[in-house]
Protein backbone atom coordinates (compact mmCIF):
# COMPACT_ATOMS: atom_id res chain seq x y z
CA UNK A 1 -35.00 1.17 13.53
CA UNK A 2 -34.87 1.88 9.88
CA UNK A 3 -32.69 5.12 9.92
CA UNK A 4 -30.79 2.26 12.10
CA UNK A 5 -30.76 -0.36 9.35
CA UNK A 6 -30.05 2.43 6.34
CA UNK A 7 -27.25 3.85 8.25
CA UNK A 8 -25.74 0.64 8.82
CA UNK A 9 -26.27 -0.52 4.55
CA UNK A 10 -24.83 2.83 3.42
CA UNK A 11 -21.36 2.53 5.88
CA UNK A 12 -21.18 -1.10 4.53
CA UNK A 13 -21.58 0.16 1.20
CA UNK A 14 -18.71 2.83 1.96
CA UNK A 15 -16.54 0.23 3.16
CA UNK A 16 -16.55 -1.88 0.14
CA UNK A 17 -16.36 0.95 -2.17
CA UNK A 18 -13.09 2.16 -0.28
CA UNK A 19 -11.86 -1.38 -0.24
CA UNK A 20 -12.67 -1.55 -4.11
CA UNK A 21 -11.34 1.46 -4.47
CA UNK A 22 -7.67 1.00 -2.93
CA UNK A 23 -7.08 -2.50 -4.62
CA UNK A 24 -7.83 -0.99 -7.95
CA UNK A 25 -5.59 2.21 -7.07
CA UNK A 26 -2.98 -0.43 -6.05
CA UNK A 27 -3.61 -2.74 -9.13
CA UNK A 28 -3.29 0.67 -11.59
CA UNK A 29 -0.36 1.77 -10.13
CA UNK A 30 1.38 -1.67 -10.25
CA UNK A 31 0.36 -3.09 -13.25
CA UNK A 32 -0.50 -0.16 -15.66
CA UNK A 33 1.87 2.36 -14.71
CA UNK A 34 4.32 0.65 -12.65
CA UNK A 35 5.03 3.42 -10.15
CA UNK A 36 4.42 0.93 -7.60
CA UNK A 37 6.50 -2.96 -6.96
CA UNK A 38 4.44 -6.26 -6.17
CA UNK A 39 4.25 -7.08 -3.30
CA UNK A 40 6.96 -10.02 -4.23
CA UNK A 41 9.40 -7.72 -5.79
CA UNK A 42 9.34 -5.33 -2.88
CA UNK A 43 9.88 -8.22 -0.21
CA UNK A 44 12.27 -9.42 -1.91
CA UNK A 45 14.00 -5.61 -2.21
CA UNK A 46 13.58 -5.90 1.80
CA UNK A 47 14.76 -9.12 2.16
CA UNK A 48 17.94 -8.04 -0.23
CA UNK A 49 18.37 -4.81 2.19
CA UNK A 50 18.28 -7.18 5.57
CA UNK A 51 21.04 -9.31 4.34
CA UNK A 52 23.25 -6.15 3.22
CA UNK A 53 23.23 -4.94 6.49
CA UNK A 54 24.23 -8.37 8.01
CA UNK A 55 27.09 -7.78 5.45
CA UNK A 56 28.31 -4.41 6.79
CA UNK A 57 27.90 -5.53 10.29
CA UNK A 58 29.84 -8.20 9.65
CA UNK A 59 32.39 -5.97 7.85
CA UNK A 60 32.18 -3.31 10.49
CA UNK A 61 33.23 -5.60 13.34
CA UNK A 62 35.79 -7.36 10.65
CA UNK A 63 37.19 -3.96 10.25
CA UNK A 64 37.66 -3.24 13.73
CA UNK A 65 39.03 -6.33 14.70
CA UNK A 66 42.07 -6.08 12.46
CA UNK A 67 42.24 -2.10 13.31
CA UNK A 68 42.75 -3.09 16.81
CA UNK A 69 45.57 -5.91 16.03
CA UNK A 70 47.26 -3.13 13.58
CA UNK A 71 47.06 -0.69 16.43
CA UNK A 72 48.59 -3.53 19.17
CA UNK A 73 51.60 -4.76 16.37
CA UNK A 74 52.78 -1.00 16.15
């Protein structure tokens, strides 16, 4: 029961101290060395890339549409 109970305490150690560890890997390499976005800026990047491609879709079928009257007028 006790190797029980100390194996238990030293994984819950190891999970905070990877936890700790990754938010203060995160927070260096956002904050200190900026290698890394926010999380805002890079949702926002995404968000920025979703609407582009509803733009070229858009343009794509745009595109074809007056390709196909050009091609029907001739």
């Amino acid at each position: 029961m006790f190797l029980e109970t100390l194996f238990r305490a030293g994984q819950s150690w190891q999970e905070k101290t990877l936890a700790t560890l990754q938010l203060n890997v995160i927070e260096f390499l956002q904050d200190e060395t900026r290698d890394l976005p926010a999380m805002a800026e890079a949702e926002l990047f995404y968000q920025h890339v979703a609407e582009l491609q509803c733009f070229e879709l858009a343009l794509t079928e745009k595109l074809n549409r007056l390709t196909t009257q050009k091609m029907q007028g001739n």
